[in-house]
C-alpha atoms as a PDB file:
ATOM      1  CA  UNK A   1      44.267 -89.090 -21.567  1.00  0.00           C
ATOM      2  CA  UNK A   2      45.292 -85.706 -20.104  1.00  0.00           C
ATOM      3  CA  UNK A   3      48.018 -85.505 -22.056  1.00  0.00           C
ATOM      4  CA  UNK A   4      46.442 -85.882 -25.138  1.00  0.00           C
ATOM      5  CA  UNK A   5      43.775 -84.143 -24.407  1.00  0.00           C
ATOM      6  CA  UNK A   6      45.916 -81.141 -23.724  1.00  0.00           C
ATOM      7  CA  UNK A   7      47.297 -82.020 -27.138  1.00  0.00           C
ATOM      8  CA  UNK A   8      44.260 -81.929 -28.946  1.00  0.00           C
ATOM      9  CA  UNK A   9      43.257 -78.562 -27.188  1.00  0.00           C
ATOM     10  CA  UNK A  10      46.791 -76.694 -28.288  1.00  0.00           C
ATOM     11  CA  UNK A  11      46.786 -78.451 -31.693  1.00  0.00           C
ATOM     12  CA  UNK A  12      43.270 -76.729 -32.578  1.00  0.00           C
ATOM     13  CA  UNK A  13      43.686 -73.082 -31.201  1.00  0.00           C
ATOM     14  CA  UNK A  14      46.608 -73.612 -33.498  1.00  0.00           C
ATOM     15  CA  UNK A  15      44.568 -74.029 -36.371  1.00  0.00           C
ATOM     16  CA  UNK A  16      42.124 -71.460 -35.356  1.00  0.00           C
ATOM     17  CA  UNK A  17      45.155 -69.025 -34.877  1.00  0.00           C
ATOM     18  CA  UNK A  18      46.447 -69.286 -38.151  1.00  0.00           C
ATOM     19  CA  UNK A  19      42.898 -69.641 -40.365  1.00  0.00           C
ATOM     20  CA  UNK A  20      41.933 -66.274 -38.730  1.00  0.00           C
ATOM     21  CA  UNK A  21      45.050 -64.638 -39.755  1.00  0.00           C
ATOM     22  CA  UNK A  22      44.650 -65.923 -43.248  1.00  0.00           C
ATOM     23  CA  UNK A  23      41.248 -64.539 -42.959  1.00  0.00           C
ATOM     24  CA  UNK A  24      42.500 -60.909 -42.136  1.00  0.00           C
ATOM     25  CA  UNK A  25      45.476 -61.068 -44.395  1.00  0.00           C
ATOM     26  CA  UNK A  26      42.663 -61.811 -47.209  1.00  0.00           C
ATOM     27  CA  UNK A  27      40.635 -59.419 -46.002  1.00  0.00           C
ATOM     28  CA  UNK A  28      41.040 -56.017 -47.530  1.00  0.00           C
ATOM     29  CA  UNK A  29      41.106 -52.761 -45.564  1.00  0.00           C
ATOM     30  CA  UNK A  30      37.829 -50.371 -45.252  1.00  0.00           C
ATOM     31  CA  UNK A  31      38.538 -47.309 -47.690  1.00  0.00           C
ATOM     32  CA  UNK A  32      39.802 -44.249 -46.127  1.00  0.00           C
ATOM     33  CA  UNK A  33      36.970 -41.850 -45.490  1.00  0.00           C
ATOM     34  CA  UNK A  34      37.131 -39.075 -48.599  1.00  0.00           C
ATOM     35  CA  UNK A  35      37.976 -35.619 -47.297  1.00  0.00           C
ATOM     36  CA  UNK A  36      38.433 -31.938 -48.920  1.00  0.00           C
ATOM     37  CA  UNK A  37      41.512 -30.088 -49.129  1.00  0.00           C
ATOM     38  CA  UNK A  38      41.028 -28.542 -45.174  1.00  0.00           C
ATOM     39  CA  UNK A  39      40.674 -31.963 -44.099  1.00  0.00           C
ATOM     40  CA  UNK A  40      36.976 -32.041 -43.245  1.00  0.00           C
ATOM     41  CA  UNK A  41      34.493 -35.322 -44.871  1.00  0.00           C
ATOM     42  CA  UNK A  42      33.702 -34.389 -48.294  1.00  0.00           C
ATOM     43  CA  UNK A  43      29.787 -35.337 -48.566  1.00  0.00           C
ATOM     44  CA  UNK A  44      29.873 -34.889 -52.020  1.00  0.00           C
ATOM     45  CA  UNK A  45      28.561 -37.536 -54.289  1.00  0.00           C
ATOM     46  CA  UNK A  46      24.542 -38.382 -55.060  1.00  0.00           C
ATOM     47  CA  UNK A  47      22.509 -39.733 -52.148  1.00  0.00           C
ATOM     48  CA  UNK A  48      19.460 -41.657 -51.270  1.00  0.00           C
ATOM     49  CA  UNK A  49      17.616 -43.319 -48.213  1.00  0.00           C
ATOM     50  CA  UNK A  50      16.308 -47.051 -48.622  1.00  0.00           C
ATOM     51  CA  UNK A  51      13.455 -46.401 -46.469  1.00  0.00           C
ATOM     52  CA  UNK A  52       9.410 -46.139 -46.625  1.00  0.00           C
ATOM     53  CA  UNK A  53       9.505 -42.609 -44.473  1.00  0.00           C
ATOM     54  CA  UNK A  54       8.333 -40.646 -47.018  1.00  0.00           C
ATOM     55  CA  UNK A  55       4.821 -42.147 -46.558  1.00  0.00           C
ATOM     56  CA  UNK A  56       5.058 -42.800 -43.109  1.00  0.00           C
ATOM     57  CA  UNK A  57       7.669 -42.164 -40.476  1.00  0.00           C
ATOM     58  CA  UNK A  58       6.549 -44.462 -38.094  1.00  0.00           C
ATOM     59  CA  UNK A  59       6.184 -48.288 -38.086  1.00  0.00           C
ATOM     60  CA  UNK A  60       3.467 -49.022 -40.778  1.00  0.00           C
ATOM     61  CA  UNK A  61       2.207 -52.113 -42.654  1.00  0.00           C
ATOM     62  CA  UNK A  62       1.565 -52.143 -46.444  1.00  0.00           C
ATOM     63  CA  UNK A  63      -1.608 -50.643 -47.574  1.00  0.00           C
ATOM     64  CA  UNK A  64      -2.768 -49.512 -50.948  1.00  0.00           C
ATOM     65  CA  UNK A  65      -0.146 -46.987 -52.776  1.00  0.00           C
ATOM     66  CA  UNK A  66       2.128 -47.307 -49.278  1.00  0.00           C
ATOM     67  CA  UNK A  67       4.462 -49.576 -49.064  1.00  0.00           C
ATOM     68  CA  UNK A  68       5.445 -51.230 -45.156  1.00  0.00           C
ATOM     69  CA  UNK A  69       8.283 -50.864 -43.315  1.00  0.00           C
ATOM     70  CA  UNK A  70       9.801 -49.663 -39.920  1.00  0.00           C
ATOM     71  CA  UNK A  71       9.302 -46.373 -39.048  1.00  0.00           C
ATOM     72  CA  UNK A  72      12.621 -43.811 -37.904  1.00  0.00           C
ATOM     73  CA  UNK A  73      11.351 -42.060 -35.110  1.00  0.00           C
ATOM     74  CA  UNK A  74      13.729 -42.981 -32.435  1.00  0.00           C
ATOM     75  CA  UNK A  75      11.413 -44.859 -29.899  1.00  0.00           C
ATOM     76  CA  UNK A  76       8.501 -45.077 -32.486  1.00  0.00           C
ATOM     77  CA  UNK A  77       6.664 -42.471 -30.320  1.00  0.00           C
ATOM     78  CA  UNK A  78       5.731 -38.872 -31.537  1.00  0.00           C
ATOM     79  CA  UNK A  79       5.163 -36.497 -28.284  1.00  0.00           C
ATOM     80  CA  UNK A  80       1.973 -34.728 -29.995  1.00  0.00           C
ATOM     81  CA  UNK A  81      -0.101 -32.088 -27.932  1.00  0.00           C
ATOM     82  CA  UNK A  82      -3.828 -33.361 -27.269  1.00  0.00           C
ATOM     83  CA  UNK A  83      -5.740 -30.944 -29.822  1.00  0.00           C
ATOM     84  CA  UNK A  84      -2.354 -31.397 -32.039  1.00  0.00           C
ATOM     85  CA  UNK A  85      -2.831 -35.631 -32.281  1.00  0.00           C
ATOM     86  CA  UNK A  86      -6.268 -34.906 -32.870  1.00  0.00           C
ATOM     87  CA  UNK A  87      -5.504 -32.878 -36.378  1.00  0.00           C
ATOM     88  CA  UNK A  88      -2.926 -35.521 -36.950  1.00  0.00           C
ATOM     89  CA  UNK A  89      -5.889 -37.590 -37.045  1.00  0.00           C
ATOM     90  CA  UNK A  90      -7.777 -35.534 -39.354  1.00  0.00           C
ATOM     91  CA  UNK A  91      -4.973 -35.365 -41.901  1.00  0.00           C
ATOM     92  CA  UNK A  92      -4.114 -38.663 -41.657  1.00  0.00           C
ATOM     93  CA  UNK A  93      -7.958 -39.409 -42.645  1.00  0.00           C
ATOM     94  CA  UNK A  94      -7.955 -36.848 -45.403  1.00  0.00           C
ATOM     95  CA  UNK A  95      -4.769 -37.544 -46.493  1.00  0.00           C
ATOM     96  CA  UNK A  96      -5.350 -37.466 -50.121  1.00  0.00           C
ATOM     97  CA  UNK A  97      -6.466 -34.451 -50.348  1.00  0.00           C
ATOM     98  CA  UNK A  98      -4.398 -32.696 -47.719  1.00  0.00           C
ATOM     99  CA  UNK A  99      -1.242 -33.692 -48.002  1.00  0.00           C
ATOM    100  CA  UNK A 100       0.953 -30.511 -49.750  1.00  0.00           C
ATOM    101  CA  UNK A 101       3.015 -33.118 -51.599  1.00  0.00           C
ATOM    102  CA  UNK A 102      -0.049 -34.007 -53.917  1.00  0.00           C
ATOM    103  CA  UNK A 103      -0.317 -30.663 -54.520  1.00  0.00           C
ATOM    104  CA  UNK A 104       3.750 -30.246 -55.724  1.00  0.00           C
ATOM    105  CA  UNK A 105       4.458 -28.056 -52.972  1.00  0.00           C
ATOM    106  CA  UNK A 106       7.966 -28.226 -51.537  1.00  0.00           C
ATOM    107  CA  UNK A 107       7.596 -31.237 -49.452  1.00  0.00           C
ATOM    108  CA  UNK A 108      10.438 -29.350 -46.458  1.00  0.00           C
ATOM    109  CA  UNK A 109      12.779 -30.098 -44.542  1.00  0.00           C
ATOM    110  CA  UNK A 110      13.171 -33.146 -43.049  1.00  0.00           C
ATOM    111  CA  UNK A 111      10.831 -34.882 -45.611  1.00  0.00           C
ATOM    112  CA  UNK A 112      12.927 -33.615 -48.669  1.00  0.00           C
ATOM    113  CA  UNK A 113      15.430 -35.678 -46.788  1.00  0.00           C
ATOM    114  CA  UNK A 114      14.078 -38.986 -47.418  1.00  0.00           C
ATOM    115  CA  UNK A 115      12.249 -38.623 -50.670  1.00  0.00           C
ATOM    116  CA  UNK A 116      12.373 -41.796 -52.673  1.00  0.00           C
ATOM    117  CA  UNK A 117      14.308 -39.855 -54.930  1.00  0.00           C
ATOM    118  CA  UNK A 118      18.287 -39.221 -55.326  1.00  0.00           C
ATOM    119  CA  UNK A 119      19.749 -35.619 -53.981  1.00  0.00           C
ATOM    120  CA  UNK A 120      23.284 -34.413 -55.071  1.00  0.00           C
ATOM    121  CA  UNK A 121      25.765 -33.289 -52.424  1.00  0.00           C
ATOM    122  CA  UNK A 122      28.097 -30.356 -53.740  1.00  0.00           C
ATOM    123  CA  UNK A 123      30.443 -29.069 -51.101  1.00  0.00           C
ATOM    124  CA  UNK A 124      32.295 -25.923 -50.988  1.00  0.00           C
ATOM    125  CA  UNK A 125      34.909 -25.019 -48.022  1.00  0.00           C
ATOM    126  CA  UNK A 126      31.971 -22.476 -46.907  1.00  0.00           C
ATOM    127  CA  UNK A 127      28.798 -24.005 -48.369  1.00  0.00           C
ATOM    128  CA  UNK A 128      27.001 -27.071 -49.513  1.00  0.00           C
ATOM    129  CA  UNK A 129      24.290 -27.136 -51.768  1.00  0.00           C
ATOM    130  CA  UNK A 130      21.888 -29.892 -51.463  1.00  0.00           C
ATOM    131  CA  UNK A 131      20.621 -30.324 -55.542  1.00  0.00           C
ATOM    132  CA  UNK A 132      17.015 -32.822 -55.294  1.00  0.00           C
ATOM    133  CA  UNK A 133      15.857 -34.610 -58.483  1.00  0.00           C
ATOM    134  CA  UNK A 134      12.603 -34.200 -56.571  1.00  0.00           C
ATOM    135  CA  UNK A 135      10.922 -31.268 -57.857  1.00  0.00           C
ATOM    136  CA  UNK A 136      14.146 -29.401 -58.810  1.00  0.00           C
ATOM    137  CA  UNK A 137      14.608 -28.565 -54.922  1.00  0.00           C
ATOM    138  CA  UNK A 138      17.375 -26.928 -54.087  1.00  0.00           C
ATOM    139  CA  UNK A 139      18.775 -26.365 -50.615  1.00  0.00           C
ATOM    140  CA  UNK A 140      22.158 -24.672 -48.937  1.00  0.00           C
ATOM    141  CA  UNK A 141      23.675 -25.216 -46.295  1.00  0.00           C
ATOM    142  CA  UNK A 142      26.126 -22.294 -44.629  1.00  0.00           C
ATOM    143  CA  UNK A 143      29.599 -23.517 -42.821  1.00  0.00           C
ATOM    144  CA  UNK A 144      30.607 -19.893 -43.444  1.00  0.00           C
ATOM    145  CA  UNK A 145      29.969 -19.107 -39.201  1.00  0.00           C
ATOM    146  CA  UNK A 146      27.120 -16.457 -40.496  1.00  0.00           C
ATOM    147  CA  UNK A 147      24.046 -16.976 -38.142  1.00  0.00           C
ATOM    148  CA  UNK A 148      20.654 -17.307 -39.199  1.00  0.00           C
ATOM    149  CA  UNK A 149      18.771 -14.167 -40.580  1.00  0.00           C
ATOM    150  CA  UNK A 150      16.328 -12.649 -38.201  1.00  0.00           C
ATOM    151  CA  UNK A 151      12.980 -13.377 -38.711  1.00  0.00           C
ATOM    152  CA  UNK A 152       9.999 -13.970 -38.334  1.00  0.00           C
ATOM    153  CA  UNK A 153      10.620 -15.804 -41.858  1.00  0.00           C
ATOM    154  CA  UNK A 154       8.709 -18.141 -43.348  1.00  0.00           C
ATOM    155  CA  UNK A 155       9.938 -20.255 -45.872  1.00  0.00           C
ATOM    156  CA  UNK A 156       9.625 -23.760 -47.596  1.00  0.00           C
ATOM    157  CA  UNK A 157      12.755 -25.012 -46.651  1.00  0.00           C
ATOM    158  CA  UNK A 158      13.602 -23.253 -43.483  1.00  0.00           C
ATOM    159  CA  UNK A 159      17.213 -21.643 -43.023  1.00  0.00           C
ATOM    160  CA  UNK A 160      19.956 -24.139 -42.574  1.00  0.00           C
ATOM    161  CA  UNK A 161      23.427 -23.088 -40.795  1.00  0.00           C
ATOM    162  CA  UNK A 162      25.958 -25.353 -39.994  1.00  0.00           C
ATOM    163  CA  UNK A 163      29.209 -26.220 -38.338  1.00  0.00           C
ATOM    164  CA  UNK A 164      31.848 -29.004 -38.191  1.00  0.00           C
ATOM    165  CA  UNK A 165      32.070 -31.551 -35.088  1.00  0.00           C
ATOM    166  CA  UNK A 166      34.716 -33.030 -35.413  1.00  0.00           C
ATOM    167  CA  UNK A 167      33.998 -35.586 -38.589  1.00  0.00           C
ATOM    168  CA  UNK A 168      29.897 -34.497 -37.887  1.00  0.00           C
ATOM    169  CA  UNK A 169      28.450 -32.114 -40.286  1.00  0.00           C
ATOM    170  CA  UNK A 170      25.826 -30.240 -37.775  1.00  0.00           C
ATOM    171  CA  UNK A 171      23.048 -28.267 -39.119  1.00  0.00           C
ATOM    172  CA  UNK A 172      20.704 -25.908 -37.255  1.00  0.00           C
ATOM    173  CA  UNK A 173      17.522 -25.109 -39.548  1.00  0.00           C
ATOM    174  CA  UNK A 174      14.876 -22.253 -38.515  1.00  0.00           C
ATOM    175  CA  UNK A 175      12.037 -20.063 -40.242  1.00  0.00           C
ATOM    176  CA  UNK A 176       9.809 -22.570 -41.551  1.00  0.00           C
ATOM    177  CA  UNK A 177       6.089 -22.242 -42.748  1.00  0.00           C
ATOM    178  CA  UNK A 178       3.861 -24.492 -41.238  1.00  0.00           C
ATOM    179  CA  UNK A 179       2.529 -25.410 -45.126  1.00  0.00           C
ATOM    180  CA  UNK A 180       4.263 -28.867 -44.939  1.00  0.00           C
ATOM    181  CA  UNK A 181       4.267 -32.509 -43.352  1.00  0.00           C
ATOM    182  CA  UNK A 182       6.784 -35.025 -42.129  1.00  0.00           C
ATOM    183  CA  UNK A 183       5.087 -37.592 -44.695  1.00  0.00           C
ATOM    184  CA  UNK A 184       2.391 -38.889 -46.085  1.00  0.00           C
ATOM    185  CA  UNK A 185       0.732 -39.743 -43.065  1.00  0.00           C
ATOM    186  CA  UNK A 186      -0.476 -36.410 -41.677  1.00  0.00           C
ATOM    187  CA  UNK A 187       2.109 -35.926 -39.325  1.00  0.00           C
ATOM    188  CA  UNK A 188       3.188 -31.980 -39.699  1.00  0.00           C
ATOM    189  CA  UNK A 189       4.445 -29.168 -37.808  1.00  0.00           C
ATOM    190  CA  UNK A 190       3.644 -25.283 -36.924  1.00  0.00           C
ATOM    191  CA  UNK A 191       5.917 -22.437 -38.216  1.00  0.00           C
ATOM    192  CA  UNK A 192       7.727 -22.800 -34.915  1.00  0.00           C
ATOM    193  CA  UNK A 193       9.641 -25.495 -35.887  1.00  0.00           C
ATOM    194  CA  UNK A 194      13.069 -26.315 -35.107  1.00  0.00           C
ATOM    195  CA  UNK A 195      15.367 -28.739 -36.392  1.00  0.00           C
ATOM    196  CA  UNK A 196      19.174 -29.967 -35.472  1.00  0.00           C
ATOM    197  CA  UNK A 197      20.263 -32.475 -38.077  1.00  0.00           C
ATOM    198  CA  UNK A 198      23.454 -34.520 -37.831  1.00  0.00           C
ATOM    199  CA  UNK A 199      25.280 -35.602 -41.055  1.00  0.00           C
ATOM    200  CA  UNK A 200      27.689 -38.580 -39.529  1.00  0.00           C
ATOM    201  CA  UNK A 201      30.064 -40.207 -42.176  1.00  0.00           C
ATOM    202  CA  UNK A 202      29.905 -44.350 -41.292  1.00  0.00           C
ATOM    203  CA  UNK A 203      32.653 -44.847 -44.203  1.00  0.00           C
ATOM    204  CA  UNK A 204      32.953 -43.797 -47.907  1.00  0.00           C
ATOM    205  CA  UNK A 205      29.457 -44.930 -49.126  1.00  0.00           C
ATOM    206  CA  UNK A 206      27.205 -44.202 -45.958  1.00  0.00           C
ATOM    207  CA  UNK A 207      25.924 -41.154 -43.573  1.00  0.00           C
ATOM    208  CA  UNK A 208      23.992 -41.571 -40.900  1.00  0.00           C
ATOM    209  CA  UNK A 209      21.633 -38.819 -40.477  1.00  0.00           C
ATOM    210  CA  UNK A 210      19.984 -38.143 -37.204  1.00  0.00           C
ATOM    211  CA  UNK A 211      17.320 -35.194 -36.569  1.00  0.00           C
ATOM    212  CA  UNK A 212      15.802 -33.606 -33.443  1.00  0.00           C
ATOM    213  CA  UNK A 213      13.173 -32.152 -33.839  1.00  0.00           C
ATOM    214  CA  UNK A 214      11.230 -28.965 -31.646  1.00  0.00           C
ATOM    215  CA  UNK A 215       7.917 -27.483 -32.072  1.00  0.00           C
ATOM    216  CA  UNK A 216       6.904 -26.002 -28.909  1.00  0.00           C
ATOM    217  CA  UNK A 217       3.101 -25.225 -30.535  1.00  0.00           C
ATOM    218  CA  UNK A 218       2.772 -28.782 -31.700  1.00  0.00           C
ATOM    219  CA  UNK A 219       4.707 -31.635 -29.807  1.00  0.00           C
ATOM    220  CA  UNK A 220       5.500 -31.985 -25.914  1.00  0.00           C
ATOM    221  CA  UNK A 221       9.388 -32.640 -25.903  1.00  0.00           C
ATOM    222  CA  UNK A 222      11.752 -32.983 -28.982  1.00  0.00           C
ATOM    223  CA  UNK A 223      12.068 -36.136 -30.514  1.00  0.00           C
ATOM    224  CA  UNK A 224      14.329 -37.959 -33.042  1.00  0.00           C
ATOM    225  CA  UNK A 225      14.442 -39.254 -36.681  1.00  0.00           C
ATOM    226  CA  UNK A 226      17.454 -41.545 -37.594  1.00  0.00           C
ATOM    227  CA  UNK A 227      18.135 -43.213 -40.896  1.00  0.00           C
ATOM    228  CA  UNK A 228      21.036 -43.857 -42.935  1.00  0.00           C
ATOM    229  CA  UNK A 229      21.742 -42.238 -46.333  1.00  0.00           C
ATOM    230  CA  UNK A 230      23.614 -44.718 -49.317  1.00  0.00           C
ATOM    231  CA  UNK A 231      25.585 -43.150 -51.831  1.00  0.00           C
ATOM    232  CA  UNK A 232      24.756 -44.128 -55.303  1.00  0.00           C
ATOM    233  CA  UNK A 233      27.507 -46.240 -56.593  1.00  0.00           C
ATOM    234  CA  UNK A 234      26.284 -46.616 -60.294  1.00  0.00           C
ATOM    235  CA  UNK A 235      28.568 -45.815 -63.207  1.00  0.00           C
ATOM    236  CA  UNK A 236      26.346 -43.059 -64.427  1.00  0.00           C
ATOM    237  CA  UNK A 237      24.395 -42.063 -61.805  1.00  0.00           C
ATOM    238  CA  UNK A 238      22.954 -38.707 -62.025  1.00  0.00           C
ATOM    239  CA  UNK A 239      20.196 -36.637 -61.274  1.00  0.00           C
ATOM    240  CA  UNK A 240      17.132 -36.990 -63.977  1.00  0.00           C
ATOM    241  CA  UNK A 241      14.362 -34.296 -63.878  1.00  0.00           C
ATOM    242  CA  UNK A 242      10.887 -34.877 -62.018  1.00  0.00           C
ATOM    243  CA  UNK A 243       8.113 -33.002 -62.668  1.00  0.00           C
ATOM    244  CA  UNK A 244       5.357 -33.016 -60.505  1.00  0.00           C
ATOM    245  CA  UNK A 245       1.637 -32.821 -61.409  1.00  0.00           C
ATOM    246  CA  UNK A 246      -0.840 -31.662 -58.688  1.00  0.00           C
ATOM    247  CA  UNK A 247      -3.386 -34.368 -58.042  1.00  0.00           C
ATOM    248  CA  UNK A 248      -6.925 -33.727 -58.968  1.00  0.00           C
ATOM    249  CA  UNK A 249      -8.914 -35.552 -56.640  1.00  0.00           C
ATOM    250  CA  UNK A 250     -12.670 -34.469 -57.604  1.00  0.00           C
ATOM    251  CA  UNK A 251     -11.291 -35.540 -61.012  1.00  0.00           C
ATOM    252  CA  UNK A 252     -10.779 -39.243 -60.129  1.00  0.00           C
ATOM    253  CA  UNK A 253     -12.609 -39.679 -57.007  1.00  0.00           C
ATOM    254  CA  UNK A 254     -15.633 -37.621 -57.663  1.00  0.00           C
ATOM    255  CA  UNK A 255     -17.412 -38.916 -54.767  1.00  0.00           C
ATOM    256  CA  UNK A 256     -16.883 -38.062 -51.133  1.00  0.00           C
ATOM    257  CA  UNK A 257     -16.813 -41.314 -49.935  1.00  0.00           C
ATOM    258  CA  UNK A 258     -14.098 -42.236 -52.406  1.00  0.00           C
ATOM    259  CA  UNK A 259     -11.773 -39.410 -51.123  1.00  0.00           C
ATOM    260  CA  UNK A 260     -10.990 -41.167 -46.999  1.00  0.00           C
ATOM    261  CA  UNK A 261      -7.927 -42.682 -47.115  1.00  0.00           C
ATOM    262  CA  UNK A 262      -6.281 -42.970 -50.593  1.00  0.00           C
END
């Protein structure tokens, strides 16, 4: 009984040996991540996040005009201030009419990030431009080693510098407004804020993206954002233009009761 036991046991790892290496001979290798002449990741290509962020970057059910899904704040938790939760609150109640996306202002950075809408990635040895079929945004990005202009500036987009880690893409973006929000939810920022984004090639097709963010007049501690970004794989995908038309909301919701929560 031993013996064939012992049989049995040697004549099955056998079998298991050789399926599995018929299983990696048939299996074929993962692409070689693309990379520009110097040898860094080449990011170009057209990008997109599969995510529900731009409504709401924290876990949220459905709800009318918002669809659900799991929020991408690492930990789920957003370190407000007390009086700085509060307007959160406000916003979020008044969203409709507060939020500067209805009104076709830039929508910033990170939010411009994860748009439902496709951004194009052209890379230079000491530049990339970041081209958004959302509202014909346009963004750069300096690898050139020039710091950041001094300020106090305040602009839409902020200032964006950055520098290679190894296969990481790190960008350091300062001189903001405080004119936009993190979504559609109310949750926003002060002119103080401070981002440190992290552009992290999985393979050919993916990037993870992880941001910290720092507002010293708004939040307690930094805090993080993580999604991943998919490159569009289509045969003709492009960039289409978007116009945006500011929302009247006296115009359709002409009472004030009709305004809380659209």
């Amino acid at each position: 009984m031993r013996l064939r036991r012992l049989t049995f046991v040697l004549a099955a790892t056998a079998f298991f040996l050789a399926h599995a290496a018929t299983i990696t001979a048939q299996t074929p290798p993962a692409p070689a991540l693309p990379r520009t002449p110097d040898g860094r990741p080449d990011l170009s290509g057209i990008w997109q996040v599969l995510n529900t962020a731009a409504w709401d970057i924290q876990d949220h059910a459905a709800q009318k005009g918002v669809p659900g899904g799991p929020g991408v704040v690492v930990g789920n938790e957003i370190p407000y201030q007390p009086w700085a939760l509060a307007r959160k609150k406000e916003h979020y109640d008044k969203r409709a009419a507060l939020d500067p996306d209805a009104k076709c202002y830039l929508p910033g950075v990170p939010r411009l990030m994860y748009m439902p809408f496709p951004f194009q990635i052209v890379q230079t040895p000491g530049e990339l431009t970041m081209l958004y079929e959302y509202v014909h945004a346009v963004r750069y990005v300096f690898t050139n080693g020039m710091p950041h202009p001094r300020g106090p500036i305040e602009w839409w987009l902020g200032d964006s510098r950055g520098r290679w880690d190894g296969d990481t893409l790190v960008v350091d973006v300062v001189h903001f407004n405080d004119q936009t929000w993190f979504d559609h939810a109310g949750n926003f920022h002060s002119e103080a804020l401070h981002l440190v984004e992290r552009y992290t090639p999985l393979d050919a097709d993916h990037i993870q993206y992880d941001v910290t963010v720092e507002d010293g007049k708004v939040f307690t501690r930094p805090w993080a954002m993580s999604m991943v970004l998919y490159r569009r794989r289509e045969k003709n995908a492009q960039l289409f233009d978007y116009e945006c038309y500011a929302f009247d909301l006296e115009k359709y919701y002409p009472y004030p009761e009709m305004r809380t929560g659209q």
